[in-house]
Protein backbone atom coordinates (compact mmCIF):
# COMPACT_ATOMS: atom_id res chain seq x y z
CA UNK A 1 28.53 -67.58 59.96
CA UNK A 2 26.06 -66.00 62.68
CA UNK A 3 27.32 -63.70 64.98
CA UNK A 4 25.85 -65.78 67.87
CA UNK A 5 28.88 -68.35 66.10
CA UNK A 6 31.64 -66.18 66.22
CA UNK A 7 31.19 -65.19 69.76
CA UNK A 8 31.38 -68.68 70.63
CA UNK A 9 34.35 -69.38 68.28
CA UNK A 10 36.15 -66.48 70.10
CA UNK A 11 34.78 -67.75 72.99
CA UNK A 12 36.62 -71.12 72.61
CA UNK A 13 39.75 -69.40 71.40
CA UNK A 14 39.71 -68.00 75.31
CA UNK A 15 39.75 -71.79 76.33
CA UNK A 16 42.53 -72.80 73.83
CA UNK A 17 44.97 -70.79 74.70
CA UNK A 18 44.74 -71.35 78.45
CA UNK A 19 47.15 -74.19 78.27
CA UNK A 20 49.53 -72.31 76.19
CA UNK A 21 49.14 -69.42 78.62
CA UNK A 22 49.96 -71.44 81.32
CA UNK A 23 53.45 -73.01 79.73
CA UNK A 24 54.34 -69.71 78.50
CA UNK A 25 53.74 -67.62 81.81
CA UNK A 26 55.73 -70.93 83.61
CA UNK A 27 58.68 -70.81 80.73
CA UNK A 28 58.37 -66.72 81.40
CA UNK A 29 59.10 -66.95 84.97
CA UNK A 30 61.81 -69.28 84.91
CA UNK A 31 63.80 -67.64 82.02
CA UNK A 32 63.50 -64.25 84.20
CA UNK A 33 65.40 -66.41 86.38
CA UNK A 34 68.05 -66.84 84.61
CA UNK A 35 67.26 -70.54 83.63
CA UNK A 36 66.17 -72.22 80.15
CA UNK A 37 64.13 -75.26 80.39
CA UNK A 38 63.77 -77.03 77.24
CA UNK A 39 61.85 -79.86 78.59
CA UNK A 40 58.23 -77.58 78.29
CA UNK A 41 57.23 -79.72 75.00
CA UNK A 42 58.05 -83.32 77.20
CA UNK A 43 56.11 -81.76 80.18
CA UNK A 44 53.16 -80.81 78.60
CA UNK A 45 52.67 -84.26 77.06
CA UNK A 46 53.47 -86.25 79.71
CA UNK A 47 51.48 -84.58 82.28
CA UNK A 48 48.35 -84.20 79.78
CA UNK A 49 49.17 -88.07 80.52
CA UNK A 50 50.01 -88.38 84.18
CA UNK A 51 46.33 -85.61 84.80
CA UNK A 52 43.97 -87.81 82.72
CA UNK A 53 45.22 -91.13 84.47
CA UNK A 54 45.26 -89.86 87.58
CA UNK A 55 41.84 -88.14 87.02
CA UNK A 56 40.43 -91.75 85.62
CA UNK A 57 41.91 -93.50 88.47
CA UNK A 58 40.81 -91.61 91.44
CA UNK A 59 37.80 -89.61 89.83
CA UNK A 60 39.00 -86.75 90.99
CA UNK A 61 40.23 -83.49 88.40
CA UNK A 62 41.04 -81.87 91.20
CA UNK A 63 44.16 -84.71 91.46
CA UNK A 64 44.55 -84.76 88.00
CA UNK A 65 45.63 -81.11 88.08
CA UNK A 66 47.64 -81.64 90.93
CA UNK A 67 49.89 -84.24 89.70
CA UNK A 68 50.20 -82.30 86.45
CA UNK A 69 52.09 -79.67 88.64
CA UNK A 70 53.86 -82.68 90.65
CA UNK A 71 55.24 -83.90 87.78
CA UNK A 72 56.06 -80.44 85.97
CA UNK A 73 58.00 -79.04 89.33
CA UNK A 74 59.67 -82.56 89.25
CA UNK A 75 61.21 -82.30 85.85
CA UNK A 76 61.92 -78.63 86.32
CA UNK A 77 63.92 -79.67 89.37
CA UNK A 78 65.85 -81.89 87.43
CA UNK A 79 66.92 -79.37 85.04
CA UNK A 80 68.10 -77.05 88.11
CA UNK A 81 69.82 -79.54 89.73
CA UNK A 82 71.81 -80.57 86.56
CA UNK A 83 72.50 -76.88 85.22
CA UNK A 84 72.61 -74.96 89.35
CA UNK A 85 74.27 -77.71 90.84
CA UNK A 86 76.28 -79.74 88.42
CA UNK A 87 77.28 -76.91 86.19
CA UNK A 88 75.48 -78.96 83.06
CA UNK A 89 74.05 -77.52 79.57
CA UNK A 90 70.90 -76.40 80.48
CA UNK A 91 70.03 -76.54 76.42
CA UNK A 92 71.46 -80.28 76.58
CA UNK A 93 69.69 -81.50 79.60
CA UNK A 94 66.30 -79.83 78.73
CA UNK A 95 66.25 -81.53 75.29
CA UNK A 96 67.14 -84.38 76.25
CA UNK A 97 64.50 -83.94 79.25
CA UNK A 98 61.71 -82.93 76.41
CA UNK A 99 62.24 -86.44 73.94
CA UNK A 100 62.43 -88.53 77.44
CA UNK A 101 59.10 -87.46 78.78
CA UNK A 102 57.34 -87.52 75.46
CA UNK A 103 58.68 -91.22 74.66
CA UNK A 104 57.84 -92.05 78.83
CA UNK A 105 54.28 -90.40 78.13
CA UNK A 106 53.00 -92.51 74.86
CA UNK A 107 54.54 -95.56 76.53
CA UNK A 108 53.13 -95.30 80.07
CA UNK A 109 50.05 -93.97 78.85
CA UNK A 110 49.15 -97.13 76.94
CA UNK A 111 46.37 -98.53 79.33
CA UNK A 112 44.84 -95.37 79.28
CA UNK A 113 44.66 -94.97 75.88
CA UNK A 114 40.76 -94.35 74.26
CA UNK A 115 39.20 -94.30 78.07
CA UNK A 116 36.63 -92.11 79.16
CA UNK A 117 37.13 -89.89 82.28
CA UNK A 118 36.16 -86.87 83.96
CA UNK A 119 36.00 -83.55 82.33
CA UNK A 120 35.47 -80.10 83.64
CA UNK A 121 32.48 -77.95 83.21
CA UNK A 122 31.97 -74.67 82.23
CA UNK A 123 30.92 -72.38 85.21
CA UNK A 124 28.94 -69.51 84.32
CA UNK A 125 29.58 -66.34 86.57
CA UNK A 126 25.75 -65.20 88.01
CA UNK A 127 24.76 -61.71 86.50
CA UNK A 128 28.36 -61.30 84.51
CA UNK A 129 27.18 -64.21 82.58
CA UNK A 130 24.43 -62.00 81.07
CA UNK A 131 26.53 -59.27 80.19
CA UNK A 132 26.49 -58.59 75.96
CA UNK A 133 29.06 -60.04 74.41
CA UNK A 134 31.74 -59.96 77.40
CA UNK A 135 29.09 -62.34 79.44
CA UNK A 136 29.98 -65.19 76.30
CA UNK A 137 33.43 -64.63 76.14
CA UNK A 138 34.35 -64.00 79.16
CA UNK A 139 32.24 -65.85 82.19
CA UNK A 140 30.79 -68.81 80.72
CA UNK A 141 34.14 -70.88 80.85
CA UNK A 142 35.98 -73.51 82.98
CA UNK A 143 37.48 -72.69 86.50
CA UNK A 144 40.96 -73.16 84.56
CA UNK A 145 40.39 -70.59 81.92
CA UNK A 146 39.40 -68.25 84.41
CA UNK A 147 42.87 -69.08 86.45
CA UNK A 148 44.90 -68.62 83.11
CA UNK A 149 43.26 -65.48 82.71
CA UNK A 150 43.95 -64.09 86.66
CA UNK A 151 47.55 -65.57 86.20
CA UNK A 152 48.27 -63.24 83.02
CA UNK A 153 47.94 -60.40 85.86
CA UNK A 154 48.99 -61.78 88.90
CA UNK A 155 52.29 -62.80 87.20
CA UNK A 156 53.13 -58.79 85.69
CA UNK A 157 52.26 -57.51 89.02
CA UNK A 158 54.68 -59.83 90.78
CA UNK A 159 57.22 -59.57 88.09
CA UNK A 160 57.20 -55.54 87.09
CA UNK A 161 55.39 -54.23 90.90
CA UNK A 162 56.49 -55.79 93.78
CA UNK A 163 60.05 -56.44 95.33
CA UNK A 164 60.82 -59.93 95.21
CA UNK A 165 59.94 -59.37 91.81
CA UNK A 166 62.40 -57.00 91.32
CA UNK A 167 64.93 -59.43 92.61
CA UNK A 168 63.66 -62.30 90.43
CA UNK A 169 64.17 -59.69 87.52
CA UNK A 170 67.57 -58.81 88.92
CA UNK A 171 68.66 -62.87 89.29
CA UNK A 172 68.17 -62.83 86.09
CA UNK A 173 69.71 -59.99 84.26
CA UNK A 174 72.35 -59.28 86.86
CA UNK A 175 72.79 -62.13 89.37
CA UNK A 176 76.61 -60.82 91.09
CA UNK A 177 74.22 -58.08 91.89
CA UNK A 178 71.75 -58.93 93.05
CA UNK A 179 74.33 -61.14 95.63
CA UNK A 180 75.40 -58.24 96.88
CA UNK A 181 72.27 -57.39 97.76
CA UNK A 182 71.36 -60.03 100.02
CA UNK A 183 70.03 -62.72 97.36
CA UNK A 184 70.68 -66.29 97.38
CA UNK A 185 71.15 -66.45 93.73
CA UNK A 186 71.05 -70.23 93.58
CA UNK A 187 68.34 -71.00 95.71
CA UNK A 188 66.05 -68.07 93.95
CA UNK A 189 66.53 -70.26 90.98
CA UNK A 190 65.69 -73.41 91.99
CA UNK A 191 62.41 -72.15 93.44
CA UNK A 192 60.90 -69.84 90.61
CA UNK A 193 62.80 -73.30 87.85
CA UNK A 194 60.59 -75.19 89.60
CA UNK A 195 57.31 -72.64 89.97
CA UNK A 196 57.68 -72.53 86.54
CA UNK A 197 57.72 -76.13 85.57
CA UNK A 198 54.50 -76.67 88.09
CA UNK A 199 53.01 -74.27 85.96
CA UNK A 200 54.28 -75.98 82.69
CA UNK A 201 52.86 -78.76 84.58
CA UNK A 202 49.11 -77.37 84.78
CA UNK A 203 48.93 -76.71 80.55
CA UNK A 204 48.94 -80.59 79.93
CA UNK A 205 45.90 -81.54 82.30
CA UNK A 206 44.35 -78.27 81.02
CA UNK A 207 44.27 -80.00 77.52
CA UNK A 208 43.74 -83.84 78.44
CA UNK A 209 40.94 -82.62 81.04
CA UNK A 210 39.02 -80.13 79.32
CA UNK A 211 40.35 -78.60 75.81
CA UNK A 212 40.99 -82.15 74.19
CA UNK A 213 39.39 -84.25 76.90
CA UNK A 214 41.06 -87.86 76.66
CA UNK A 215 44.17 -88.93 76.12
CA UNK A 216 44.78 -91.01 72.59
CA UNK A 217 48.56 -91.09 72.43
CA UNK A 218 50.81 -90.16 69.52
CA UNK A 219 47.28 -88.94 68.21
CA UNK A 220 46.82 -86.15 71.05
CA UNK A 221 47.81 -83.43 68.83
CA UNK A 222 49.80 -81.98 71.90
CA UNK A 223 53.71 -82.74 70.24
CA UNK A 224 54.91 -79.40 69.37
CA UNK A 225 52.73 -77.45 71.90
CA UNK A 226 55.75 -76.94 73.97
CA UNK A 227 57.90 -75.63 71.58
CA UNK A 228 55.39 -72.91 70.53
CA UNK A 229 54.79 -71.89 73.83
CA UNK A 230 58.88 -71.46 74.16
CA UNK A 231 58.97 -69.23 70.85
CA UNK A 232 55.72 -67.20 71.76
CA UNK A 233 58.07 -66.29 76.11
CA UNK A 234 60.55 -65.05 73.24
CA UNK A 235 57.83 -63.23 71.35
CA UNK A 236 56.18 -61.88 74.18
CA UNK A 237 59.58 -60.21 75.72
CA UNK A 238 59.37 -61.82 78.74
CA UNK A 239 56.49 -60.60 79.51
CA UNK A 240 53.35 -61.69 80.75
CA UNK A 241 51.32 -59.44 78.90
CA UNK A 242 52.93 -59.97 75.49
CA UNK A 243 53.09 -63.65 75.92
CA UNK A 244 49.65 -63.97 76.74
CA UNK A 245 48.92 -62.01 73.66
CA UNK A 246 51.00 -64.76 71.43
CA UNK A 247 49.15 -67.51 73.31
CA UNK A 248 46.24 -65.71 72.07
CA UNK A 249 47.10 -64.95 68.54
CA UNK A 250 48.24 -68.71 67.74
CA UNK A 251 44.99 -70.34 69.41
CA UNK A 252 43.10 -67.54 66.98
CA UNK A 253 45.21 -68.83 64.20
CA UNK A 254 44.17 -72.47 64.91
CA UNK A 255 40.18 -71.42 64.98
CA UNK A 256 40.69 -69.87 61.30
CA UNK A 257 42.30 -73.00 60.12
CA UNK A 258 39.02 -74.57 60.98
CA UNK A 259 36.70 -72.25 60.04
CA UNK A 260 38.61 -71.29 56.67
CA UNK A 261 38.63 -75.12 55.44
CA UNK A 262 34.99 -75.08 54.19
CA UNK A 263 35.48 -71.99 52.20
CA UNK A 264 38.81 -73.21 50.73
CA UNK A 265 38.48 -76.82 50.21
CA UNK A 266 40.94 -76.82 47.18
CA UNK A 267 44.27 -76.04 49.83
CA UNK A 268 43.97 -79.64 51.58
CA UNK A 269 43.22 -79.36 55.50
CA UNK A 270 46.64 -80.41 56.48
CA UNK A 271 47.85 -77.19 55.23
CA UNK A 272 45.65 -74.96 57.56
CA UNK A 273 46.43 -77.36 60.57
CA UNK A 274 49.64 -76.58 60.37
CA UNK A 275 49.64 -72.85 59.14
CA UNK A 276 49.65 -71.51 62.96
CA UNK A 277 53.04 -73.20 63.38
CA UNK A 278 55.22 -71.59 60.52
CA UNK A 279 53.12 -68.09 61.02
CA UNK A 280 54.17 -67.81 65.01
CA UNK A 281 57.62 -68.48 63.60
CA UNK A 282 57.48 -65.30 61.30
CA UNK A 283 56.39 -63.99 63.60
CA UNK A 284 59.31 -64.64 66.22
CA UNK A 285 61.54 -63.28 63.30
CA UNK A 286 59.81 -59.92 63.43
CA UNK A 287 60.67 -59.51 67.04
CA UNK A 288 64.98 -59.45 66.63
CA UNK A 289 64.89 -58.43 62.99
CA UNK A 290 64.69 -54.98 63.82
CA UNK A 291 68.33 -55.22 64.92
CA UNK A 292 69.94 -56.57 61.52
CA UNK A 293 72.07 -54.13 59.69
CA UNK A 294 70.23 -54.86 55.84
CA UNK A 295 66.95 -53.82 57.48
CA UNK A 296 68.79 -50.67 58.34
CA UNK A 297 70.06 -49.72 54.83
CA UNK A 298 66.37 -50.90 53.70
CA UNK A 299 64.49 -48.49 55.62
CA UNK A 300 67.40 -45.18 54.89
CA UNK A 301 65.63 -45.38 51.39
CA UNK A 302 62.70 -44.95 52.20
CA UNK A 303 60.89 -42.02 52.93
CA UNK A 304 60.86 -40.16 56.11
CA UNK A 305 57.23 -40.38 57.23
CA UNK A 306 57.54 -44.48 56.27
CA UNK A 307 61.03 -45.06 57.74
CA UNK A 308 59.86 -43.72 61.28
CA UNK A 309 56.53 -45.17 61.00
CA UNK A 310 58.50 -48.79 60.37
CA UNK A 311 61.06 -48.37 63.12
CA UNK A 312 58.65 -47.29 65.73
CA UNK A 313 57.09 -50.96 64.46
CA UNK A 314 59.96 -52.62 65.02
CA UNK A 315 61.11 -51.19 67.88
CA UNK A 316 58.10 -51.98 69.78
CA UNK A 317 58.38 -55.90 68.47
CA UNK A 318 61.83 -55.34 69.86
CA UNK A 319 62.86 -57.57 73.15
CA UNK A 320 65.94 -58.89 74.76
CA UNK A 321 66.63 -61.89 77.01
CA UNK A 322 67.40 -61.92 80.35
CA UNK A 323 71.23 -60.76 80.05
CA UNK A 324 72.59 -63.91 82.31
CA UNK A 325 69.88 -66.46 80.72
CA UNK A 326 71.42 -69.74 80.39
CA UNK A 327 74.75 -68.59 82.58
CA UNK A 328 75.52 -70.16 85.54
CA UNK A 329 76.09 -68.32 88.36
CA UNK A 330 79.01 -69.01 91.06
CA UNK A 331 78.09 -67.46 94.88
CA UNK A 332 81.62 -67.03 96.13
């Protein structure tokens, strides 16, 4: 493999991820909210659906990517009316919410199956195009690669530098707080639920519109998209930093699947198609397992030097969830 090959491999790794990136910084937002929606794996299918039909129909991706966020901040709004309002399982509602929209997707999505439709481009950035190296990786993408990236940023400023982030950080871990502070706990919650389904809402277009341009069903490849992107938020800590990372590291994960296969054709392809999957899952475990009381009494024997070297490992992996995630809040 040239090296004019692997920039462009890494290049498309960039492009990947930036529907994962999206769900994961949407998912990310809302859990710092104190709400869990479930329904991210539903959403992203059915609005790779609802983007590429409304992009065929109207000719427009522009619409496509809107109604991708129309339907995302819809379902999200669901899942805060059931769980803010009616007091329901927010686990319960957003699973049921994620087989619903995946069944409503393959079956709605039926006349649109096979077409052809708009796609976007790649738009090279003048001069930073022609930059070594960075000028491939970097500013020869899609306008919605370059948003995912800007997003990464734009969400950890919001969430870790400015006030109202502070108070969506404070609605989340401590919510009678943050009352008594002047917040509208509730109503905080509904908006950044449904910011972060909208956003949830952009990854599917992102993939029917430009990563995996067209939409072929049940044979998408997109069913179990959304559940990565929900174990990579609890990966990354909640943050936007180390969830963009994860996005990252799985999308790499899929490229050496691909690029692997030749060079191992004995291990059938199936096998490295689906090795990204059972790898992010590892390495969710590493992030909590830090905190179990046999990995304790495994590092006191060992040495010194190793022991510290393996904790500081750990600790850093380490990450907790909002503290009132999932609770519902009362505003007396």
């Amino acid at each position: 493999m040239t090296g004019i090959s692997i920039l462009i491999g890494l290049a498309g790794i960039i492009t990947a991820a930036a529907p994962i990136v999206f769900a994961t910084i949407g998912e990310t937002i809302t859990e710092r909210a104190g709400v869990i929606n479930l329904s991210v794996n539903g959403t992203i299918i059915l609005t790779a659906m609802v983007g590429f039909a409304t992009a065929v129909t109207t000719g427009s991706t522009l619409l496509g990517f809107l109604a991708g966020m129309l339907v995302g901040g819809l379902v999200s709004l669901i899942i805060a009316f059931s769980s803010i309002t009616l007091k329901q399982s927010q686990v319960a509602v957003g699973f049921v919410l994620a087989l619903l929209c995946r069944d409503l997707a393959y079956f709605l999505g039926n006349p649109f199956m096979g077409l052809s439709g708009p796609r976007l481009s790649n738009f090279h950035i003048p001069l930073l195009k022609d930059i070594p190296l960075l000028g491939v990786l970097f500013f020869r993408q899609d306008v919605m690669t370059y948003l995912s990236i800007l997003l990464i940023f734009a969400a950890w400023i919001w969430i870790f530098r400015t006030r109202p982030g502070l108070m969506l950080q404070g609605i989340g871990e401590r919510p009678a707080a943050a009352f008594v502070r002047g917040a509208n706990v509730n109503l905080m919650r509904y908006v950044y639920t449904v910011i972060g389904g909208a956003l949830v809402g952009l990854a599917g277009p992102v993939y029917s519109l430009s990563v995996k341009a067209g939409w072929k069903g049940t044979i998408s490849g997109l069913d179990g998209i959304g559940w990565i992107a929900l174990a990579i938020t609890i990966f990354g800590g909640w943050n936007p930093l180390r969830a963009a990372f994860g996005a990252y590291l799985f999308a790499l994960l899929q490229w050496a699947g691909l690029v692997l296969q030749p060079s191992l054709p004995n291990i059938p392809s199936q096998v490295l198609q689906v090795a990204p999957f059972p790898l992010m899952i590892l390495a969710l475990l590493l992030v909590n397992i830090g905190n179990t009381e046999w990995i304790e009494r495994t590092l006191a024997g060992l040495p010194e030097d190793v022991r510290r070297l393996i904790a500081k490992i750990l600790r850093s992996l380490r990450a907790s969830p909002p503290a009132s995630l999932g609770v519902p809040f009362e505003q007396d």
